[in-house]
PDBML (XML) file of the C-alpha atoms, coordinates in Angstrom:
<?xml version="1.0" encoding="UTF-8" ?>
<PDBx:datablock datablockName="MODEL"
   xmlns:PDBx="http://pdbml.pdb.org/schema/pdbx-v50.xsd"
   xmlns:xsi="http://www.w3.org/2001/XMLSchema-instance"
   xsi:schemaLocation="http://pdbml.pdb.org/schema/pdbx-v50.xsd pdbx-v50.xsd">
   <PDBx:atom_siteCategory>
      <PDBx:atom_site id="1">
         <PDBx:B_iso_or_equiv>0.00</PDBx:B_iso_or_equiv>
         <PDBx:Cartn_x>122.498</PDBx:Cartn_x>
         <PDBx:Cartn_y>106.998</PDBx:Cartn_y>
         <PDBx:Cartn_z>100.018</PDBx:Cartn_z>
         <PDBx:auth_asym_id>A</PDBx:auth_asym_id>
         <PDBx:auth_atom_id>CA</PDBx:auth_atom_id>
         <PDBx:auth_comp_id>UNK</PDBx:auth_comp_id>
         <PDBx:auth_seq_id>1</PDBx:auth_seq_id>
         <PDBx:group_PDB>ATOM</PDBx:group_PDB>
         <PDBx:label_alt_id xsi:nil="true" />
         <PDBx:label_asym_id>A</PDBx:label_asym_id>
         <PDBx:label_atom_id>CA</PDBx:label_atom_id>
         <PDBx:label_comp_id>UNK</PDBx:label_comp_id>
         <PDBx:label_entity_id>1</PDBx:label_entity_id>
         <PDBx:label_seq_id>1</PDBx:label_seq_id>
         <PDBx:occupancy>1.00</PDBx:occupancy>
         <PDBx:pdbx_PDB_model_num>1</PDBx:pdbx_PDB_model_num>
         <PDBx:type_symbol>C</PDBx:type_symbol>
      </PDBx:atom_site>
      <PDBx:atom_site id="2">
         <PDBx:B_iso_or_equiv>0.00</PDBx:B_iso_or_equiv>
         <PDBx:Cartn_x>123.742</PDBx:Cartn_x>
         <PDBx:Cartn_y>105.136</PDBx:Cartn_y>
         <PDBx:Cartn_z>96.756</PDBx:Cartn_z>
         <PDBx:auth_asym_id>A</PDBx:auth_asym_id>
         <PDBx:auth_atom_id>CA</PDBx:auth_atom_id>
         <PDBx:auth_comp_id>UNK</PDBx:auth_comp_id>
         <PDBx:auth_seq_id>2</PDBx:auth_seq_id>
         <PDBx:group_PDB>ATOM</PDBx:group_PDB>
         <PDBx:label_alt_id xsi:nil="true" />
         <PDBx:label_asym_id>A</PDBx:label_asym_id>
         <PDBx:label_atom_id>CA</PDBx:label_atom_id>
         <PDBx:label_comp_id>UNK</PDBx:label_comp_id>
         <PDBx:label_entity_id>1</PDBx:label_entity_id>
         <PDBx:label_seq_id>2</PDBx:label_seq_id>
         <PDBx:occupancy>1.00</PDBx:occupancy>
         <PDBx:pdbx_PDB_model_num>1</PDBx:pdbx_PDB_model_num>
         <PDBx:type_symbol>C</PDBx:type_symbol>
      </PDBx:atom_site>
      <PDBx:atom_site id="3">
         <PDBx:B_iso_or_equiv>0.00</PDBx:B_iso_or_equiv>
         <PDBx:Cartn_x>126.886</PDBx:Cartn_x>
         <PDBx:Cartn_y>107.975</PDBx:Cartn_y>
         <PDBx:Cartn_z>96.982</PDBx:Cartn_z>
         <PDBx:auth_asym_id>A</PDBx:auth_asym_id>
         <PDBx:auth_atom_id>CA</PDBx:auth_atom_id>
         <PDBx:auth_comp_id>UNK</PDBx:auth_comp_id>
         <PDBx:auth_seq_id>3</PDBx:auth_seq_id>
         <PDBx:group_PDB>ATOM</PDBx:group_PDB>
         <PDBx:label_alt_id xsi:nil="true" />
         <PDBx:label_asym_id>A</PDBx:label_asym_id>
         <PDBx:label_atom_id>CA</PDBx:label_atom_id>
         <PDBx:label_comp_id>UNK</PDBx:label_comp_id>
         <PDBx:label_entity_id>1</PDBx:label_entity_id>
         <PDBx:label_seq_id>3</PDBx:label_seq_id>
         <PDBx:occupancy>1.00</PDBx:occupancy>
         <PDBx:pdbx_PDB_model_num>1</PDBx:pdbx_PDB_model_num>
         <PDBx:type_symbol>C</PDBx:type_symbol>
      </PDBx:atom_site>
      <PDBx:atom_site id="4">
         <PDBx:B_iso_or_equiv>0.00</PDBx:B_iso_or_equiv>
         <PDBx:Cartn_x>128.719</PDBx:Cartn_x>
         <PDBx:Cartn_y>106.386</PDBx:Cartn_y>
         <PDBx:Cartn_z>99.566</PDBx:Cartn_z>
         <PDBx:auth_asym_id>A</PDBx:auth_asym_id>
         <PDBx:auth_atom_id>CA</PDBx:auth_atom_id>
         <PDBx:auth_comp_id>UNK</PDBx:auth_comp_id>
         <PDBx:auth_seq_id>4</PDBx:auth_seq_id>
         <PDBx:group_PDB>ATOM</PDBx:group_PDB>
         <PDBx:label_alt_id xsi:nil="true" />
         <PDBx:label_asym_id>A</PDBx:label_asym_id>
         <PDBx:label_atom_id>CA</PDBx:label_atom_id>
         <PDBx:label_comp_id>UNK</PDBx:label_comp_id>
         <PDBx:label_entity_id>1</PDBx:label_entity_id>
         <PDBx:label_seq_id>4</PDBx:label_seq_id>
         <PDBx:occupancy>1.00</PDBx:occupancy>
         <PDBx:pdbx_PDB_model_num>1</PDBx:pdbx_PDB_model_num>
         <PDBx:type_symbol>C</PDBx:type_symbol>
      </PDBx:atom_site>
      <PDBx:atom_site id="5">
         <PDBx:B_iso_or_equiv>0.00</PDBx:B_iso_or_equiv>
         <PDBx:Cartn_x>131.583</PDBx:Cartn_x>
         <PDBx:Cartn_y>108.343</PDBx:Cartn_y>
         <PDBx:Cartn_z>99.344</PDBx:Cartn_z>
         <PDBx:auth_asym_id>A</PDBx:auth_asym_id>
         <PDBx:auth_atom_id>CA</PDBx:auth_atom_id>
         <PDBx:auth_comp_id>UNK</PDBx:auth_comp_id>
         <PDBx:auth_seq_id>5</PDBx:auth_seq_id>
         <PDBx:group_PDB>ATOM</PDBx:group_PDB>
         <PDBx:label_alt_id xsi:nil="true" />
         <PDBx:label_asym_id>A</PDBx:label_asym_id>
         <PDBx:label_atom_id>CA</PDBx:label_atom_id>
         <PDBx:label_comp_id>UNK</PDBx:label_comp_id>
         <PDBx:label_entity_id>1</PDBx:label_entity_id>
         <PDBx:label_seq_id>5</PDBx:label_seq_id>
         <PDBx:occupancy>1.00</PDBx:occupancy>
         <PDBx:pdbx_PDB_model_num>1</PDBx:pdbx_PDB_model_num>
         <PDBx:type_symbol>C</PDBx:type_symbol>
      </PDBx:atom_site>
      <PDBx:atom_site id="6">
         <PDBx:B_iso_or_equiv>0.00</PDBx:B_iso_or_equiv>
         <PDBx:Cartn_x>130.380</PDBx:Cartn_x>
         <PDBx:Cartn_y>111.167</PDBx:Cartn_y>
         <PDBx:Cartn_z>101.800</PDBx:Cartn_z>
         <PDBx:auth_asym_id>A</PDBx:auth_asym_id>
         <PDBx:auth_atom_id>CA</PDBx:auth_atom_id>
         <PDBx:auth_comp_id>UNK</PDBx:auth_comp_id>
         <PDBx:auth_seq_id>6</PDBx:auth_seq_id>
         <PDBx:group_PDB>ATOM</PDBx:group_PDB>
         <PDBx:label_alt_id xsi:nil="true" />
         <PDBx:label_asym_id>A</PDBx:label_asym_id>
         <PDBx:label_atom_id>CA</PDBx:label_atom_id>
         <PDBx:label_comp_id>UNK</PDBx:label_comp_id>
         <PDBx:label_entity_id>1</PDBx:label_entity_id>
         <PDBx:label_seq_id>6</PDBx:label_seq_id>
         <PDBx:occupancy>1.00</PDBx:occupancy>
         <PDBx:pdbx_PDB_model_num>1</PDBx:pdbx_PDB_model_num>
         <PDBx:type_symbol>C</PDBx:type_symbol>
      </PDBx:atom_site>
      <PDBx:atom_site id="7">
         <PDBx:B_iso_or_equiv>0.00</PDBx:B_iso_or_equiv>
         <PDBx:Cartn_x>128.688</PDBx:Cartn_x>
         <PDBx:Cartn_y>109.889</PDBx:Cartn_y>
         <PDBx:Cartn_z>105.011</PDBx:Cartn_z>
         <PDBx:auth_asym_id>A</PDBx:auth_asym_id>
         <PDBx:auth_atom_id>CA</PDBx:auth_atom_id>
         <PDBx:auth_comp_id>UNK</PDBx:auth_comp_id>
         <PDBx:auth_seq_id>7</PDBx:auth_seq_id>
         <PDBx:group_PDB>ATOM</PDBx:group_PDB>
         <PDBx:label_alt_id xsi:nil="true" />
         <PDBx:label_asym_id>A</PDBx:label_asym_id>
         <PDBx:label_atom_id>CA</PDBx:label_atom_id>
         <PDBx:label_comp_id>UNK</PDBx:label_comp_id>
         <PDBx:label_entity_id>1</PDBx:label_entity_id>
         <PDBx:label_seq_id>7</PDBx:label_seq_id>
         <PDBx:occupancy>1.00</PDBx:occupancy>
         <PDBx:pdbx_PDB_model_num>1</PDBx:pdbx_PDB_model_num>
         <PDBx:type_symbol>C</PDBx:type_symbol>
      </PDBx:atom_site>
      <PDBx:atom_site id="8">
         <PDBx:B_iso_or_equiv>0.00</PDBx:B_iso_or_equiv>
         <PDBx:Cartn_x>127.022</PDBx:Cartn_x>
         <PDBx:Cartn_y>112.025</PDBx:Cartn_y>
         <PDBx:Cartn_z>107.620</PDBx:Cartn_z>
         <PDBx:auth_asym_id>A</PDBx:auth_asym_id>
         <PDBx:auth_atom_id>CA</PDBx:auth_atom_id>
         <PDBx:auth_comp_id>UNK</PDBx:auth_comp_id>
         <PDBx:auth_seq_id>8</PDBx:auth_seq_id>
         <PDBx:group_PDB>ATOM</PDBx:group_PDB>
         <PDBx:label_alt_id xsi:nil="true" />
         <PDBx:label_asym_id>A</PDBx:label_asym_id>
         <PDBx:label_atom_id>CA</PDBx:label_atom_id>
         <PDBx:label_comp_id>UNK</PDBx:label_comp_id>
         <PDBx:label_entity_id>1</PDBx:label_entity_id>
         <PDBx:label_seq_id>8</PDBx:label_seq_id>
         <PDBx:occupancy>1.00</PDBx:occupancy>
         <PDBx:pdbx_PDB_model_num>1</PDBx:pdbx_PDB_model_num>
         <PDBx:type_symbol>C</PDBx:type_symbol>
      </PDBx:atom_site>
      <PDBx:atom_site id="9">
         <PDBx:B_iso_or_equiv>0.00</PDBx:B_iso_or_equiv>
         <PDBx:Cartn_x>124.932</PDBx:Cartn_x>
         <PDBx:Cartn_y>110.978</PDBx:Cartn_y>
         <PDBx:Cartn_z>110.799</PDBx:Cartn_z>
         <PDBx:auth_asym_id>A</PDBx:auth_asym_id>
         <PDBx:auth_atom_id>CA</PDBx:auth_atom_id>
         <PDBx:auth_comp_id>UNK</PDBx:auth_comp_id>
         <PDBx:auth_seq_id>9</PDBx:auth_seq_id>
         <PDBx:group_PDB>ATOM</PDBx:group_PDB>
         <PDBx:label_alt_id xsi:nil="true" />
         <PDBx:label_asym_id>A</PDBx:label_asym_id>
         <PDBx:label_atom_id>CA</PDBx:label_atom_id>
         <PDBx:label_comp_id>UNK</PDBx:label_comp_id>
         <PDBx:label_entity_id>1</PDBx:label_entity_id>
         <PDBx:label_seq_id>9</PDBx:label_seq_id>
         <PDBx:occupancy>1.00</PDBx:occupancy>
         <PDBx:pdbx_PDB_model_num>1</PDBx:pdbx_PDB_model_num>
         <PDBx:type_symbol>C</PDBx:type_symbol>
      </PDBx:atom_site>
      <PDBx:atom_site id="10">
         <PDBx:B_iso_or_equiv>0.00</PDBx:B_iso_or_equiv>
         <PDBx:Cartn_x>121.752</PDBx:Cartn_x>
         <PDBx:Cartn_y>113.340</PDBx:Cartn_y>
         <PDBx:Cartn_z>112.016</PDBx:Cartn_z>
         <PDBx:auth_asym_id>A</PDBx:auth_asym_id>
         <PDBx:auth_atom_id>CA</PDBx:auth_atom_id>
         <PDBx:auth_comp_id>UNK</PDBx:auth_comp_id>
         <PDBx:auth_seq_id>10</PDBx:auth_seq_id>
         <PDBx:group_PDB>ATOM</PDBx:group_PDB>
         <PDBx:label_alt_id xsi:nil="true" />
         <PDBx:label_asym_id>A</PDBx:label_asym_id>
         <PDBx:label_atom_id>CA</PDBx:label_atom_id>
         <PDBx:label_comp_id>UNK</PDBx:label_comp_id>
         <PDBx:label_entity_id>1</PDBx:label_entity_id>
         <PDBx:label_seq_id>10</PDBx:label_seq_id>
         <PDBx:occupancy>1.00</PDBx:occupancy>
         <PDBx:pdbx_PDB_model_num>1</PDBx:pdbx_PDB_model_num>
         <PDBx:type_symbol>C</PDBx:type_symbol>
      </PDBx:atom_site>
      <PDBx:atom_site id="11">
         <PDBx:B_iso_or_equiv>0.00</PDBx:B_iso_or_equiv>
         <PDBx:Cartn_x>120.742</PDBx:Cartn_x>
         <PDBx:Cartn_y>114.188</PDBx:Cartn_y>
         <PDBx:Cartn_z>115.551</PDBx:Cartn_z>
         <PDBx:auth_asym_id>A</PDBx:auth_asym_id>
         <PDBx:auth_atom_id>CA</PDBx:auth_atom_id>
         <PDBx:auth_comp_id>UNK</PDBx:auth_comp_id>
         <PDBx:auth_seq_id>11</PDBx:auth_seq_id>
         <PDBx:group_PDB>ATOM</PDBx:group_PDB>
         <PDBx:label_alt_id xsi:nil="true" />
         <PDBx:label_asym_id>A</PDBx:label_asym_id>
         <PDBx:label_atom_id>CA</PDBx:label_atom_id>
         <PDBx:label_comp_id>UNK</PDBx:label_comp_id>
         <PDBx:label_entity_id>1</PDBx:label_entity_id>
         <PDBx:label_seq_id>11</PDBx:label_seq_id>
         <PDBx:occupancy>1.00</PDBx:occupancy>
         <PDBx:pdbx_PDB_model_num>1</PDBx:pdbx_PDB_model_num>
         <PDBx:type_symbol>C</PDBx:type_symbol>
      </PDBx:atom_site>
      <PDBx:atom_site id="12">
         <PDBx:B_iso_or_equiv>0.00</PDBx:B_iso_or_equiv>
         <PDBx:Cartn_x>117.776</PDBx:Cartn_x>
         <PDBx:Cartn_y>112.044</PDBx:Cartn_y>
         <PDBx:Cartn_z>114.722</PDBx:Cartn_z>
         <PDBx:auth_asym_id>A</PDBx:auth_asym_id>
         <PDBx:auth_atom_id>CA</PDBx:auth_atom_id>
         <PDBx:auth_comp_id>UNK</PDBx:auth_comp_id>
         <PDBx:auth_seq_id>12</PDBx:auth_seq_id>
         <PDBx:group_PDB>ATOM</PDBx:group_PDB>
         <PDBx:label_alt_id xsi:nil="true" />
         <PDBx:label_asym_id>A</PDBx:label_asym_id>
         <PDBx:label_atom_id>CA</PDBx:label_atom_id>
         <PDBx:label_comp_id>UNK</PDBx:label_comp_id>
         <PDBx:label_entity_id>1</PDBx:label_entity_id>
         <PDBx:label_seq_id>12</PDBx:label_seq_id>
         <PDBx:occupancy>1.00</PDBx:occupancy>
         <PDBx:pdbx_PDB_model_num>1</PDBx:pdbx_PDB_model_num>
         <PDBx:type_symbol>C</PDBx:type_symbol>
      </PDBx:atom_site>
      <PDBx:atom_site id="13">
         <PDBx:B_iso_or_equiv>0.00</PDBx:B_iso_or_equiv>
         <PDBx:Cartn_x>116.040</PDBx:Cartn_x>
         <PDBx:Cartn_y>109.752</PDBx:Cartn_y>
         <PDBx:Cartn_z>112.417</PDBx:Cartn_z>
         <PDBx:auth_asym_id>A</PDBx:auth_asym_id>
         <PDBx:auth_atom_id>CA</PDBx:auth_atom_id>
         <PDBx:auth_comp_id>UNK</PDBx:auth_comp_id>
         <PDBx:auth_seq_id>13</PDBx:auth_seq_id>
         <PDBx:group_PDB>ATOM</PDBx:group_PDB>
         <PDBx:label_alt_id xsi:nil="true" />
         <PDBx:label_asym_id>A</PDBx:label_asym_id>
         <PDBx:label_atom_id>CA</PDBx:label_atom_id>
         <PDBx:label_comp_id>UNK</PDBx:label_comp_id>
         <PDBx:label_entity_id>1</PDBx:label_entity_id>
         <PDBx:label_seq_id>13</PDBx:label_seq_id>
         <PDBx:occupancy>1.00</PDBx:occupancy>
         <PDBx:pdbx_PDB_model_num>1</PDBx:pdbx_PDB_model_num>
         <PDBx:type_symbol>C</PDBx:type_symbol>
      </PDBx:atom_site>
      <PDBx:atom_site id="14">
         <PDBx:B_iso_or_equiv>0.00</PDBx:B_iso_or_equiv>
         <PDBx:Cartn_x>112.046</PDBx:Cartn_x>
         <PDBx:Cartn_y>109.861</PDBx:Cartn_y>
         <PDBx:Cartn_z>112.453</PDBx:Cartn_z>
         <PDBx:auth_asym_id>A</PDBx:auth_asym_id>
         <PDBx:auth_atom_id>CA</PDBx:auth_atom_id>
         <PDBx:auth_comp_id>UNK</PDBx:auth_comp_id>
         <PDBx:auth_seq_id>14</PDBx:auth_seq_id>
         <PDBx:group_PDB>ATOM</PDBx:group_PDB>
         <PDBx:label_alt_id xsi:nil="true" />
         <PDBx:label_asym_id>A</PDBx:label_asym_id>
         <PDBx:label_atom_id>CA</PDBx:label_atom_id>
         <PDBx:label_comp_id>UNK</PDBx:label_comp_id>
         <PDBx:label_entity_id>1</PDBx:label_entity_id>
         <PDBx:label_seq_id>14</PDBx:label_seq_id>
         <PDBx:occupancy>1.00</PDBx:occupancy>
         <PDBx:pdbx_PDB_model_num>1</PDBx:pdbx_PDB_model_num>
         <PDBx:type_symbol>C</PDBx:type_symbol>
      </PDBx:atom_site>
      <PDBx:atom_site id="15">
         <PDBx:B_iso_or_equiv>0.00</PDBx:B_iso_or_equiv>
         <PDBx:Cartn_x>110.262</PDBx:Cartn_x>
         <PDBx:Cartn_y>106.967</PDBx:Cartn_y>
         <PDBx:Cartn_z>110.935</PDBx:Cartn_z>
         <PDBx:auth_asym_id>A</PDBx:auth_asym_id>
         <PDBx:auth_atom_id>CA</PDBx:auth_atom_id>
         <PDBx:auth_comp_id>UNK</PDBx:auth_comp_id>
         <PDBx:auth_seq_id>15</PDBx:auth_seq_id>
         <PDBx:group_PDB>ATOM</PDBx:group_PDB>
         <PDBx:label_alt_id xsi:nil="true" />
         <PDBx:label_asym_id>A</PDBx:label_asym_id>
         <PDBx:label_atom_id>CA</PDBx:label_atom_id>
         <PDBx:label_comp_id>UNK</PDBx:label_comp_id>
         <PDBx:label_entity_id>1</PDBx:label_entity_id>
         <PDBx:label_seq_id>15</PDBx:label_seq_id>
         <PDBx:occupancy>1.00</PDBx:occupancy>
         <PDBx:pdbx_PDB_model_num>1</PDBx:pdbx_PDB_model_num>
         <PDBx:type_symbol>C</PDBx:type_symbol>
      </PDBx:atom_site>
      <PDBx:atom_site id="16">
         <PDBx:B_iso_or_equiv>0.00</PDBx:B_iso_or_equiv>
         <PDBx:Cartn_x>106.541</PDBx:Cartn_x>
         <PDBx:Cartn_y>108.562</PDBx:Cartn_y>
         <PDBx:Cartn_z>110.690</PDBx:Cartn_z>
         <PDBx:auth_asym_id>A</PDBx:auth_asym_id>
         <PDBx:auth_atom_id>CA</PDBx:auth_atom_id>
         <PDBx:auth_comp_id>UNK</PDBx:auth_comp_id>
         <PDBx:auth_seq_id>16</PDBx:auth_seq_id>
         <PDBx:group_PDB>ATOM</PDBx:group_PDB>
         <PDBx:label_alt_id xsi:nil="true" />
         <PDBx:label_asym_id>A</PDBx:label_asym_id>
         <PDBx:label_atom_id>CA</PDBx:label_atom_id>
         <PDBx:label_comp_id>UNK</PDBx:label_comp_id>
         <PDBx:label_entity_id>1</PDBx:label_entity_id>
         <PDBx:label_seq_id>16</PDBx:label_seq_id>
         <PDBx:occupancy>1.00</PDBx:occupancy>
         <PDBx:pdbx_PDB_model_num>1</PDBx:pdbx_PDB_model_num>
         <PDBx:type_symbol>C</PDBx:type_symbol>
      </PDBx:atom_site>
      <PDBx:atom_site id="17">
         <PDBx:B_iso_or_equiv>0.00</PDBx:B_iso_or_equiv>
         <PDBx:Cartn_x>104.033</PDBx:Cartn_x>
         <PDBx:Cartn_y>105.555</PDBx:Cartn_y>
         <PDBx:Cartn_z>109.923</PDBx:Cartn_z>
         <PDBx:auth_asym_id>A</PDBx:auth_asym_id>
         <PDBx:auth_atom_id>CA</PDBx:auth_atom_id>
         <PDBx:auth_comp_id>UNK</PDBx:auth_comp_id>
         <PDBx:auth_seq_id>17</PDBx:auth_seq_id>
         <PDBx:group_PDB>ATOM</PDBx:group_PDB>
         <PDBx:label_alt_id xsi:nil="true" />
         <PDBx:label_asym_id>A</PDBx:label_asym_id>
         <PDBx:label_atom_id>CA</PDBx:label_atom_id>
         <PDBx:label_comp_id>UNK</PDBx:label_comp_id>
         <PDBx:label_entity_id>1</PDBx:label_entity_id>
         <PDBx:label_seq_id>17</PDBx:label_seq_id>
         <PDBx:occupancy>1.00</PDBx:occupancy>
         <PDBx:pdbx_PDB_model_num>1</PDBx:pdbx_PDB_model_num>
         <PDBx:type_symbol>C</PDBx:type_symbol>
      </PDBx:atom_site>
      <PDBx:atom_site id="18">
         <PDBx:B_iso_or_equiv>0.00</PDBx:B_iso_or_equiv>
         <PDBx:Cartn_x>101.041</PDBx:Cartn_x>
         <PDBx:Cartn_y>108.306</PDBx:Cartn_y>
         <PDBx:Cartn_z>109.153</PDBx:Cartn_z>
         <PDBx:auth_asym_id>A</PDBx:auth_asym_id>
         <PDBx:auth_atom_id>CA</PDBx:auth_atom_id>
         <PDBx:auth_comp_id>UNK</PDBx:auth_comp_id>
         <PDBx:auth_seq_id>18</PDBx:auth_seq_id>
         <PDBx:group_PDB>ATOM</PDBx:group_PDB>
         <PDBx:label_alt_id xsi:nil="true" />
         <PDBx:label_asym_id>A</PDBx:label_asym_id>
         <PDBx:label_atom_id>CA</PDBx:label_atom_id>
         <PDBx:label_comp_id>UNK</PDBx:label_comp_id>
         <PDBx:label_entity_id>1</PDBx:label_entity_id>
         <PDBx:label_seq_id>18</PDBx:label_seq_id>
         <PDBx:occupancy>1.00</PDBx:occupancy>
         <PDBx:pdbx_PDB_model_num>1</PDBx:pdbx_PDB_model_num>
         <PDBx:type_symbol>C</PDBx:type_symbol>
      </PDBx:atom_site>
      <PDBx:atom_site id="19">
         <PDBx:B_iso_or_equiv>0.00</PDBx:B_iso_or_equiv>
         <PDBx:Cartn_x>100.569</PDBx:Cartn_x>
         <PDBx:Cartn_y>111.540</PDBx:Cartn_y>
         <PDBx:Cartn_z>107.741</PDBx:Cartn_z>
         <PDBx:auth_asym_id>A</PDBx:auth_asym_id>
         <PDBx:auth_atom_id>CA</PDBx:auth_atom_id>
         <PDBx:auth_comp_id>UNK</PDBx:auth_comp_id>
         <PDBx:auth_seq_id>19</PDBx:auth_seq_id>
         <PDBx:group_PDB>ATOM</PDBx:group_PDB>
         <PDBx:label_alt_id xsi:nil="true" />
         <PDBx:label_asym_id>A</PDBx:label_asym_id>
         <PDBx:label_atom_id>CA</PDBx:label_atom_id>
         <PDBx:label_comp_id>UNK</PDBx:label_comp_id>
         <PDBx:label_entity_id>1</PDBx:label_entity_id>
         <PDBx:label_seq_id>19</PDBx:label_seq_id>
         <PDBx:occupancy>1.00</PDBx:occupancy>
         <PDBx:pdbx_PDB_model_num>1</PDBx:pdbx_PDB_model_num>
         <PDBx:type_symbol>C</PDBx:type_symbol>
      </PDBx:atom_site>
      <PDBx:atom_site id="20">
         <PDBx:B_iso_or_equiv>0.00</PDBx:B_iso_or_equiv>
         <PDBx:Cartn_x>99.877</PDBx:Cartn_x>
         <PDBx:Cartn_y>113.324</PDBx:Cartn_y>
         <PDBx:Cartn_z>110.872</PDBx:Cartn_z>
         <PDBx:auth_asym_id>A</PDBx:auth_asym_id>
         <PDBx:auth_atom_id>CA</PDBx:auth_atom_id>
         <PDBx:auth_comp_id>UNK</PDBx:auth_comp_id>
         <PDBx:auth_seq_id>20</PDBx:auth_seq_id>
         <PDBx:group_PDB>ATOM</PDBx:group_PDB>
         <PDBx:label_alt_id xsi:nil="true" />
         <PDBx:label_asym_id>A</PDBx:label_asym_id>
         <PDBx:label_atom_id>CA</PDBx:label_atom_id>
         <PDBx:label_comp_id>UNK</PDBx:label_comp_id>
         <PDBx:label_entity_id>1</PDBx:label_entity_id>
         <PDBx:label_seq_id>20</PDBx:label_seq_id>
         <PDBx:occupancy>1.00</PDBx:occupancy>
         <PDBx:pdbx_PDB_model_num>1</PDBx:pdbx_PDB_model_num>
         <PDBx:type_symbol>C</PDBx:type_symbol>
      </PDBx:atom_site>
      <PDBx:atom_site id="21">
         <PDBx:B_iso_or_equiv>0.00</PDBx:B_iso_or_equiv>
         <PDBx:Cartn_x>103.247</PDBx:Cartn_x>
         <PDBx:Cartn_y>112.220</PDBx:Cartn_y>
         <PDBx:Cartn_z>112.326</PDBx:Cartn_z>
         <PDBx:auth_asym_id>A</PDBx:auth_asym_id>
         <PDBx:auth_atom_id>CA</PDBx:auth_atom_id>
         <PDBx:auth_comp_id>UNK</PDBx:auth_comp_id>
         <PDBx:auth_seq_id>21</PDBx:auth_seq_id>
         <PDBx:group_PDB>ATOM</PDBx:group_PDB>
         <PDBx:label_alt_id xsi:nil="true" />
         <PDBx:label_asym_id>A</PDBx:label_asym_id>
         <PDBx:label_atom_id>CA</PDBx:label_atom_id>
         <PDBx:label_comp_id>UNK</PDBx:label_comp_id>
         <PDBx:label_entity_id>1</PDBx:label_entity_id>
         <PDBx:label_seq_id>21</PDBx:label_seq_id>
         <PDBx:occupancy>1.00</PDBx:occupancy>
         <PDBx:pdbx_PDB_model_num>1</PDBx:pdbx_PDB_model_num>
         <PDBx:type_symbol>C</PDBx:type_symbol>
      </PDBx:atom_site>
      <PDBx:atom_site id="22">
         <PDBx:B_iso_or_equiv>0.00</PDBx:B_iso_or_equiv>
         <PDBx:Cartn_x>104.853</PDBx:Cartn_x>
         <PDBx:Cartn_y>113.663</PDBx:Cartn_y>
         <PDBx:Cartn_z>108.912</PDBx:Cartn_z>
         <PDBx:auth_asym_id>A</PDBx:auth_asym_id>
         <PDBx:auth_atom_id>CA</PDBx:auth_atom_id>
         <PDBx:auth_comp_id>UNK</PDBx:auth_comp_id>
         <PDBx:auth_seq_id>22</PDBx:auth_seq_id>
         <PDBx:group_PDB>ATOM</PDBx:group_PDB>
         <PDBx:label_alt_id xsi:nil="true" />
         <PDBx:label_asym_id>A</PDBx:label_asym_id>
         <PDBx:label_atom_id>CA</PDBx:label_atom_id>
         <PDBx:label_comp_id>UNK</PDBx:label_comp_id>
         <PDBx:label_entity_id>1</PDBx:label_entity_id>
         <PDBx:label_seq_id>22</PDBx:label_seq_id>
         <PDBx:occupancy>1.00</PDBx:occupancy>
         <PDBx:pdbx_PDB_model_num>1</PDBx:pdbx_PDB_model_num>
         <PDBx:type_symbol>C</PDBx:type_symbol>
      </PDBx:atom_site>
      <PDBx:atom_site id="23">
         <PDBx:B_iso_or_equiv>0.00</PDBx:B_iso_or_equiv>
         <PDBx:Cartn_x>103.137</PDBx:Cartn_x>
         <PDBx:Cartn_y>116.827</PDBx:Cartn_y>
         <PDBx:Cartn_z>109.489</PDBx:Cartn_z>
         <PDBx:auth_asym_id>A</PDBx:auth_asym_id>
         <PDBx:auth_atom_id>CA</PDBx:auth_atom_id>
         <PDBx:auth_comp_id>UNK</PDBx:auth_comp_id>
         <PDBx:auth_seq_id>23</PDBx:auth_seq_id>
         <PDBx:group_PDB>ATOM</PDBx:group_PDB>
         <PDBx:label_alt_id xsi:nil="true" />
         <PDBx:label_asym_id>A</PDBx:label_asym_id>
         <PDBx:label_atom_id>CA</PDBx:label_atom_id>
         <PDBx:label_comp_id>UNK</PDBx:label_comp_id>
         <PDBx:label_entity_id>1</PDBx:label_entity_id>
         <PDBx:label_seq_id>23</PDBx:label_seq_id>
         <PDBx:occupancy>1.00</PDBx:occupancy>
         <PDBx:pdbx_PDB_model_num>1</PDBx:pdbx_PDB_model_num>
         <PDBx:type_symbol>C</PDBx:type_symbol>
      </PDBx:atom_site>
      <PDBx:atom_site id="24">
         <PDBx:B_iso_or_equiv>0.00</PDBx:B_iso_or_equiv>
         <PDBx:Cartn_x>103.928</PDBx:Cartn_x>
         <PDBx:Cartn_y>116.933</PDBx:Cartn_y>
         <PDBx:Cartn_z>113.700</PDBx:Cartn_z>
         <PDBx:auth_asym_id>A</PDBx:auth_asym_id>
         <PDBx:auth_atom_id>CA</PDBx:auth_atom_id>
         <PDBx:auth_comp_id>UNK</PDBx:auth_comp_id>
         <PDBx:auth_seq_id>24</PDBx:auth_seq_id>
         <PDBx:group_PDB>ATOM</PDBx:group_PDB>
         <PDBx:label_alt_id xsi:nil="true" />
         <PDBx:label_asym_id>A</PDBx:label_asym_id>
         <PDBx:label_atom_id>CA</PDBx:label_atom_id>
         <PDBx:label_comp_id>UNK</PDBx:label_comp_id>
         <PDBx:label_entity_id>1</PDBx:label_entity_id>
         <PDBx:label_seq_id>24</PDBx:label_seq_id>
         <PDBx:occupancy>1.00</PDBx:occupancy>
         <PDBx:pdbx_PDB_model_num>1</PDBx:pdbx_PDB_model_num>
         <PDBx:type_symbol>C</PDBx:type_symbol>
      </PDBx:atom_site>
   </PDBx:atom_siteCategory>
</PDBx:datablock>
């Protein structure tokens, strides 16, 4: 984020568009 000075990469970014997805 803003704190750049530690960096990490997921598995996996989700980018849910509804609250159903959120919840799944």
């Amino acid at each position: 984020d803003g704190l750049t000075a530690y960096r990490e990469r997921p598995l996996a970014v989700a980018l849910p568009e509804t609250e159903a997805q959120v919840a799944a």
